[in-house]
Each structure stands twice: as structure tokens, then as C-alpha cells.
Protein backbone atom coordinates (compact mmCIF):
# COMPACT_ATOMS: atom_id res chain seq x y z
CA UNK A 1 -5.12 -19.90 -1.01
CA UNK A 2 -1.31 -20.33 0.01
CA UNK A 3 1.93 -18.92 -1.19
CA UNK A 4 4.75 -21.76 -1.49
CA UNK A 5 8.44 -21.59 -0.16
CA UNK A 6 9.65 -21.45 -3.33
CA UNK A 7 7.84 -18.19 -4.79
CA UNK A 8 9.24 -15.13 -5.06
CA UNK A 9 7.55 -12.00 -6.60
CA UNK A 10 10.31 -9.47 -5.84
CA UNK A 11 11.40 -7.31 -9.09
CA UNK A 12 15.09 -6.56 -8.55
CA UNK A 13 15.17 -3.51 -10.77
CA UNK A 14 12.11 -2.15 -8.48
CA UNK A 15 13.81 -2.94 -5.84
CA UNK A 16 17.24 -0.94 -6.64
CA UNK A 17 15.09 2.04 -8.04
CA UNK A 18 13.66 2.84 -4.12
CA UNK A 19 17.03 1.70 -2.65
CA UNK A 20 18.49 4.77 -4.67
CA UNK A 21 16.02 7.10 -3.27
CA UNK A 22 15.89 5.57 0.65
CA UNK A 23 17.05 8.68 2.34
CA UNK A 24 14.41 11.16 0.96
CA UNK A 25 11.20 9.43 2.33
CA UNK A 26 11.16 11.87 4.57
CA UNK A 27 11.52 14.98 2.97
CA UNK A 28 8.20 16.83 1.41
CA UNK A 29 10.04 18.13 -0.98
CA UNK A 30 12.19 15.23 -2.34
CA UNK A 31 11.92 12.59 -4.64
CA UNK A 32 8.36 11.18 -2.29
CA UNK A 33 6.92 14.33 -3.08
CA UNK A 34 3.72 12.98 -4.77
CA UNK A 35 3.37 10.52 -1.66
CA UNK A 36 3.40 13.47 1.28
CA UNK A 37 1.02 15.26 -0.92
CA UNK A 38 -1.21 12.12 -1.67
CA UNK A 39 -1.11 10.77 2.09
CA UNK A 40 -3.53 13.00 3.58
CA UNK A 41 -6.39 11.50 1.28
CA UNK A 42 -5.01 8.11 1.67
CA UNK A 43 -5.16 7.64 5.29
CA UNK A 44 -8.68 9.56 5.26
CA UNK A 45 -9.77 6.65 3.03
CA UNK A 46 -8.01 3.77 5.27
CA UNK A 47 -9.09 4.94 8.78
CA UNK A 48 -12.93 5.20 7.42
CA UNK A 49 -12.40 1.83 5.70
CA UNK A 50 -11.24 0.39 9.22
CA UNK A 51 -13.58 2.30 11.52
CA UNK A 52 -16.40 0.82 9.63
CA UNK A 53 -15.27 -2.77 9.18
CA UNK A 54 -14.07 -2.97 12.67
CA UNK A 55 -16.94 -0.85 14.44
CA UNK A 56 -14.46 1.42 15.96
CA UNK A 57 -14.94 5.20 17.19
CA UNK A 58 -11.91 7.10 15.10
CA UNK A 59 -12.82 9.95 17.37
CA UNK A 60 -11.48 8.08 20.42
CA UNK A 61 -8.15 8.10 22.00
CA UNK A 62 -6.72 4.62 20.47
CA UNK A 63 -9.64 3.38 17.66
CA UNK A 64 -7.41 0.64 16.40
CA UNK A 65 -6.11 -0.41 19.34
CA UNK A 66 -6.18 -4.35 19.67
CA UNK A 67 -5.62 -4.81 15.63
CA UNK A 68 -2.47 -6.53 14.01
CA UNK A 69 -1.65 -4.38 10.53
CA UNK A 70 0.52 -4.97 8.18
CA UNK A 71 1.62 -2.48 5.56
CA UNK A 72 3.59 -4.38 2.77
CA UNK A 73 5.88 -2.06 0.66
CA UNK A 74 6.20 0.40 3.97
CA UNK A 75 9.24 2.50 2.87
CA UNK A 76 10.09 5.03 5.33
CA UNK A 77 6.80 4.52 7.56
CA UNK A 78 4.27 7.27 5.83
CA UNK A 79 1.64 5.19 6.73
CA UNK A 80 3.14 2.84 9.11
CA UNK A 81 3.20 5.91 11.89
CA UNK A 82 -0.34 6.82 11.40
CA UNK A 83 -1.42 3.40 11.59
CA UNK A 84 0.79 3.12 15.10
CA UNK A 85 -0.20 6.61 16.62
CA UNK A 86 -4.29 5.40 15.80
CA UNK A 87 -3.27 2.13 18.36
CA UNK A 88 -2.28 -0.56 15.72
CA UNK A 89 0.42 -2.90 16.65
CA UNK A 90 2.18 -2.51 13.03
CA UNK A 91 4.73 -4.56 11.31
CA UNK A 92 6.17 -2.38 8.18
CA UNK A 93 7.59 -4.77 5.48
CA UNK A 94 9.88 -3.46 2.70
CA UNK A 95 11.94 -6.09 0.36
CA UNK A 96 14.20 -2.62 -0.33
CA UNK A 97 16.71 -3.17 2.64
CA UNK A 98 17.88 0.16 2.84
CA UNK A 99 14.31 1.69 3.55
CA UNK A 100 14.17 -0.10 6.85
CA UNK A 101 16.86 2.17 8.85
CA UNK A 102 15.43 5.47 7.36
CA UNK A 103 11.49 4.08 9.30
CA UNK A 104 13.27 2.88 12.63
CA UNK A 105 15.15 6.09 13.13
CA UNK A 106 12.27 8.41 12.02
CA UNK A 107 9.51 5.86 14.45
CA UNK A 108 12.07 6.64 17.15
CA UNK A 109 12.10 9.86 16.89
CA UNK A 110 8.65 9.69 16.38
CA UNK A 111 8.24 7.86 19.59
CA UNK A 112 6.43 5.11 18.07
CA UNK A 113 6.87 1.03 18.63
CA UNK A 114 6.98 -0.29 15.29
CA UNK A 115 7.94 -3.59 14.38
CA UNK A 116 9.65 -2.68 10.67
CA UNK A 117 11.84 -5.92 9.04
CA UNK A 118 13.15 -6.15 5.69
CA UNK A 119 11.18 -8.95 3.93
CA UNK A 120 8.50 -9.81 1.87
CA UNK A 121 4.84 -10.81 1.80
CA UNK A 122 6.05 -14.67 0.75
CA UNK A 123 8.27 -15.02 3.72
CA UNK A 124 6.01 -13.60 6.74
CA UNK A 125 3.33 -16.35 5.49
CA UNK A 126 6.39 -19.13 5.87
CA UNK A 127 6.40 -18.05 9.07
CA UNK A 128 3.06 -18.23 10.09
CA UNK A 129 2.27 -14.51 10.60
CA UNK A 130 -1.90 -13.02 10.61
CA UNK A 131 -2.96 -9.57 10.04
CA UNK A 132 -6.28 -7.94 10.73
CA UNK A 133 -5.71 -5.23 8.30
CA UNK A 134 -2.84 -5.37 5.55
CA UNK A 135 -2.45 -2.16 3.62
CA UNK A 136 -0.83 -2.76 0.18
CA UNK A 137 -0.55 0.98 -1.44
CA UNK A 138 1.12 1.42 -4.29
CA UNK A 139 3.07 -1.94 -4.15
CA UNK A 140 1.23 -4.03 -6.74
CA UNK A 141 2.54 -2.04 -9.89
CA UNK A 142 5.72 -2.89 -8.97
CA UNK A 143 6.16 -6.71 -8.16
CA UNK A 144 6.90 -9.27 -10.77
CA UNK A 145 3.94 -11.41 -10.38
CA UNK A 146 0.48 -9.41 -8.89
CA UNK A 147 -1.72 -12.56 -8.85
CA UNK A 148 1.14 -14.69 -7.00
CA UNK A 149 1.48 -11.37 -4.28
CA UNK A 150 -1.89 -11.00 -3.44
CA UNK A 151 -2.15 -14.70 -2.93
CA UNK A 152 0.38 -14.11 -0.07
CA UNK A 153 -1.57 -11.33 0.79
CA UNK A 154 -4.81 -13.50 1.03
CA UNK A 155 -2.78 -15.69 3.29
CA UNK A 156 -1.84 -13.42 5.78
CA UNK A 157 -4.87 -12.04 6.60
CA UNK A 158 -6.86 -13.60 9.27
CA UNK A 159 -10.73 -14.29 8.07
CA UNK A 160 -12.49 -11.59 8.29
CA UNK A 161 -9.58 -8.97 7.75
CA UNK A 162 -8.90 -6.73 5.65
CA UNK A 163 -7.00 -5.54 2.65
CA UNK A 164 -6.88 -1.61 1.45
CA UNK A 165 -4.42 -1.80 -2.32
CA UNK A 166 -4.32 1.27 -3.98
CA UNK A 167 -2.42 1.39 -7.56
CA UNK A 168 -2.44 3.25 -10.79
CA UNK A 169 -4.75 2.69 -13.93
CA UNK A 170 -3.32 1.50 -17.21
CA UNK A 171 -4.95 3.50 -19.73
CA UNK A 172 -3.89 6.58 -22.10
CA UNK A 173 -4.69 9.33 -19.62
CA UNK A 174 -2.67 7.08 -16.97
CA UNK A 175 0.09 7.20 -19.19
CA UNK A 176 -0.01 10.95 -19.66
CA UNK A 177 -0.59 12.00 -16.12
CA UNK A 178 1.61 9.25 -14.27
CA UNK A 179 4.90 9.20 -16.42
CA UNK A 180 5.09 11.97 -18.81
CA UNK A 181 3.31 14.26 -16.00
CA UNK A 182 4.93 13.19 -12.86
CA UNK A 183 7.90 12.02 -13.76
CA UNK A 184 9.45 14.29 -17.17
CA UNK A 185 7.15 17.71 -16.95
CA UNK A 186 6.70 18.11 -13.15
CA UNK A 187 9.46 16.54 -11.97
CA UNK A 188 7.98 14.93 -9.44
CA UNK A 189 9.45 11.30 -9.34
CA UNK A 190 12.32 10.42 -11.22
CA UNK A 191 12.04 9.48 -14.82
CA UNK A 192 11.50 5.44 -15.00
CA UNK A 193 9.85 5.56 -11.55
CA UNK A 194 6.92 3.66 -12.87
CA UNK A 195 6.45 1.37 -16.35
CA UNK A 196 3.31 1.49 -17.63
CA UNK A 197 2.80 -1.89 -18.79
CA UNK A 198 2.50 -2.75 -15.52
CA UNK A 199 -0.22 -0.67 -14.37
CA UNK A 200 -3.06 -2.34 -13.52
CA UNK A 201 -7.04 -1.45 -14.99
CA UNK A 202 -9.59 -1.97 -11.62
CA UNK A 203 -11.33 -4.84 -13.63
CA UNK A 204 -7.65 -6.60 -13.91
CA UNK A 205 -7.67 -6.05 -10.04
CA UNK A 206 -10.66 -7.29 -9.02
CA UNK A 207 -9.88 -10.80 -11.09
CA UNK A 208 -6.99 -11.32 -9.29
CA UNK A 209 -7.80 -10.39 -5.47
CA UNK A 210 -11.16 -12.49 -6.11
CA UNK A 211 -8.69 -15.73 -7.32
CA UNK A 212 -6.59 -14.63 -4.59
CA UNK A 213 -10.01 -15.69 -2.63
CA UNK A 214 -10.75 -12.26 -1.18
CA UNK A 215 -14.57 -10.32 -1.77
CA UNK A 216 -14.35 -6.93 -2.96
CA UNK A 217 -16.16 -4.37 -0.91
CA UNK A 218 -15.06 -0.97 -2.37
CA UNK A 219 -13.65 1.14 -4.96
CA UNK A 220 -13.14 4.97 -5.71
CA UNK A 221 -10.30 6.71 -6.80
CA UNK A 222 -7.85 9.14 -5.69
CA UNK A 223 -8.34 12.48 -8.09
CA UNK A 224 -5.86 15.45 -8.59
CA UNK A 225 -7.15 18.47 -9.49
CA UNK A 226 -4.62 20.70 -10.66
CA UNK A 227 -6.41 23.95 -10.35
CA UNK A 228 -6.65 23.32 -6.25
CA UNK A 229 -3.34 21.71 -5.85
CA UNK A 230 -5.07 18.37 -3.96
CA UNK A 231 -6.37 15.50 -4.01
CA UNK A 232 -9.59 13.88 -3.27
CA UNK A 233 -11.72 10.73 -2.29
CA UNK A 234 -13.91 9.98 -5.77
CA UNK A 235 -16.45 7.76 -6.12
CA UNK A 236 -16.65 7.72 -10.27
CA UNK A 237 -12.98 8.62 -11.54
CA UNK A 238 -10.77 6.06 -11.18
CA UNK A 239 -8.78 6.84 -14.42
CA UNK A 240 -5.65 7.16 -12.95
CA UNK A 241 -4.90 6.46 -9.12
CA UNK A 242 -7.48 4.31 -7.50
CA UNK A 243 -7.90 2.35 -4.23
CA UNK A 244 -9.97 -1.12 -3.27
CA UNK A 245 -10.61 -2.77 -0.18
CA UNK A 246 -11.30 -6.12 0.09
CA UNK A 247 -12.12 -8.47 2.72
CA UNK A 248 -11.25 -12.53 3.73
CA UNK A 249 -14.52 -14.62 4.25
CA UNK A 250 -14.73 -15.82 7.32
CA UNK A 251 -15.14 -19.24 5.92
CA UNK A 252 -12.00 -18.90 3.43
CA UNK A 253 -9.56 -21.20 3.87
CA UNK A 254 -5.85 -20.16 3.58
């Protein structure tokens, strides 16, 4: 399944409300709080995803050396550098213009060749571009049309690759611990950060990523527990953050 010319899932108000925070990806203790203290669990997840799907040793030097990633929605390169320093030629797409300075001067500083352009997931299948692995973390909740995204997402990957989304839950307890938690009591994001009508249930996900012509091969969900100050991998809650992969049959036609 293609994405046409014409489509366009970018939501402009998204869009401005990461522009306005650009400079702070990089600070633990700014507005990306919540990200530095999710990202340990998330790239524990996404190297055991890829070590297993692509037979790689993640105790070697380089274990995804030879693999074309793309992480969609990139910001300032949390998990772009990872993803380079583990041997992945990465290309870090943001469709917030002003995030793509703050992840070239940090990846040089970093001493790390990544290939970071401001775009979206729509254009890079215009021009013909195929990923191995695409990671699309926390992106979904914010575009303006998920099922016409992950379509382009389905089209970029090559068959056989594949695609690690993590999002947020829509339910009550969502609700409670993702806006009135994060964003008004702890102060963690800014207020309006995230609307909760477009949180997305894992049922709601795996619809669209399955019309999108991808096979679900996992789910568990990322759990914060309060009294340790961490998070964790979880195989049964998925109430609130959560994280699929999915992979492109190597008989699906883009």
C-alpha cells in the first residue's frame, strides 16, 4: 500500500507546539524530561526487537551494522544516536524544522554520521527511499491522519523490515496519568502537550498497521511505577504507554 503526492498528514498546531520547545531536547531536566527518563526502556525494547528479527549479536562491536533505519518524528536525535553508535546508517526525519539543527549539532558533537532532514514520512516515499527498520515512537498521537501515516510507513519499509510505534492509550487512566499527571500536577510537559482524543487504544492500532498491510508481531507496554521512579518493559499493562512492532511480508506489495 502507497502514499500519494498529494497527502499530507502533518498537524500544524503539533508541529508549532515542538518547534516552541526545539532547544531543550537535550536537557534532562527540561521540557523532554519524561523522554530522557523513558529512553532507557525504550531502546532496551528496540535493540531486542532488532537483534532478534535480524539475528544479530547486540553484544558485538557494531550489531546493526549493514541496516538502513529510519526514525520518523526524530526531534533532537534521542534515539537517532543510539541507533547510529549500535552501526545503523540512520536518517532522522522531523516535519518540525527547527528540531533538525538542535540533532546535527548535538550528532557532531557526538561524533556520529547521521543523515537528519526536515521532512515527512509522505515525501521520503516520493522519493523512493527503503528502510530496514523504521522506528515511529510517540509520533502517531500527533499526526492528522494515523491510518494515511502508517500507510507511508508501510511503504518505506523494505519487505521483511520492520516497524517499532510506541504511543499512548486512550482510556480514563490514560487521561489521568498522561495530561492531568504529566502535564498540570508534575509538570512534566507543558500543559496541551498531548489531546486525548487522539490517543490511540492497541486494538485501534493494530486495525490500522494491519490495513496499512503490515503483521503484528508484538505488544507490551511501557509501565511507571511511581514508588521506584522508572519504568519498565510489561507484558500485560498496556493502559497507558505501550509499544508494537510490526513487520512487512516479504510478499507485500508497496
Amino acid at each position: 500500500m502507497s502514499a500519494t503526492q498529494s497527502t499530507n498528514t502533518i498537524d500544524q498546531f503539533e508541529i508549532a507546539k515542538f518547534e516552541a520547545m526545539a532547544a531543550e531536547w537535550w536537557d534532562p531536566k527540561g521540557k523532554f524530561k519524561p523522554l530522557h527518563m523513558l529512553n532507557p526502556t525504550r531502546l532496551e525494547y528496540i535493540v531486542e526487537q532488532i537483534t532478534t528479527k535480524f539475528a544479530r549479536d547486540r553484544n558485538s562491536h557494531k550489531p546493526f551494522e549493514g541496516l538502513r533505519l529510519l526514525d520518523i518524528g526524530c526531534g533532537g536525535g534521542l534515539l537517532s544516536e543510539p541507533m547510529a553508535s549500535l552501526g545503523a546508517e540512520v536518517v532522522g526525519a522531523d516535519a518540525a524544522a527547527r528540531n533538525i539543527p538542535v540533532a546535527q549539532i548535538h550528532a557532531e558533537k557526538s561524533g556520529l554520521s547521521i543523515d537528519y532532514r526536515h521532512t515527512m514520512a509522505e515525501a521520503l516515499v516520493d522519493e523512493g527511499e527503503l528502510f530496514d527498520v523504521i522506528l515511529n515512537m510517540e509520533v502517531i498521537e500527533h499526526v492528522a491522519d494515523p491510518q494515511v501515516f502508517l500507510n507511508a510507513c508501510a511503504a518505506l519499509l523494505k519487505p521483511g523490515g520492520l516497524m517499532i510505534c510506541s504511543t499512548i492509550n486512550r482510556n480514563p487512566k490514560s487521561y489521568m496519568m498522561a495530561i492531568i499527571g504529566a502535564e498540570r500536577v508534575m509538570r512534566w510537559l507543558p500543559v496541551g502537550t498531548h489531546q486525548w482524543g487522539k490517543f490511540i487504544t492497541p486494538n485501534e492500532l493494530s486495525g490500522i498497521t494491519e490495513k496499512a498491510g503490515l503483521r503484528p508481531l508484538d505488544k507490551k507496554g511501557f509501565a511507571f511505577n511511581p514508588l521506584l521512579w522508572r519504568w519498565s518493559i510489561s507484558k500485560w499493562d498496556l493502559s497507558v504507554n505501550y509499544v508494537t512492532t510490526s513487520i512487512k511480508p516479504l510478499t507485500c506489495a508497496s
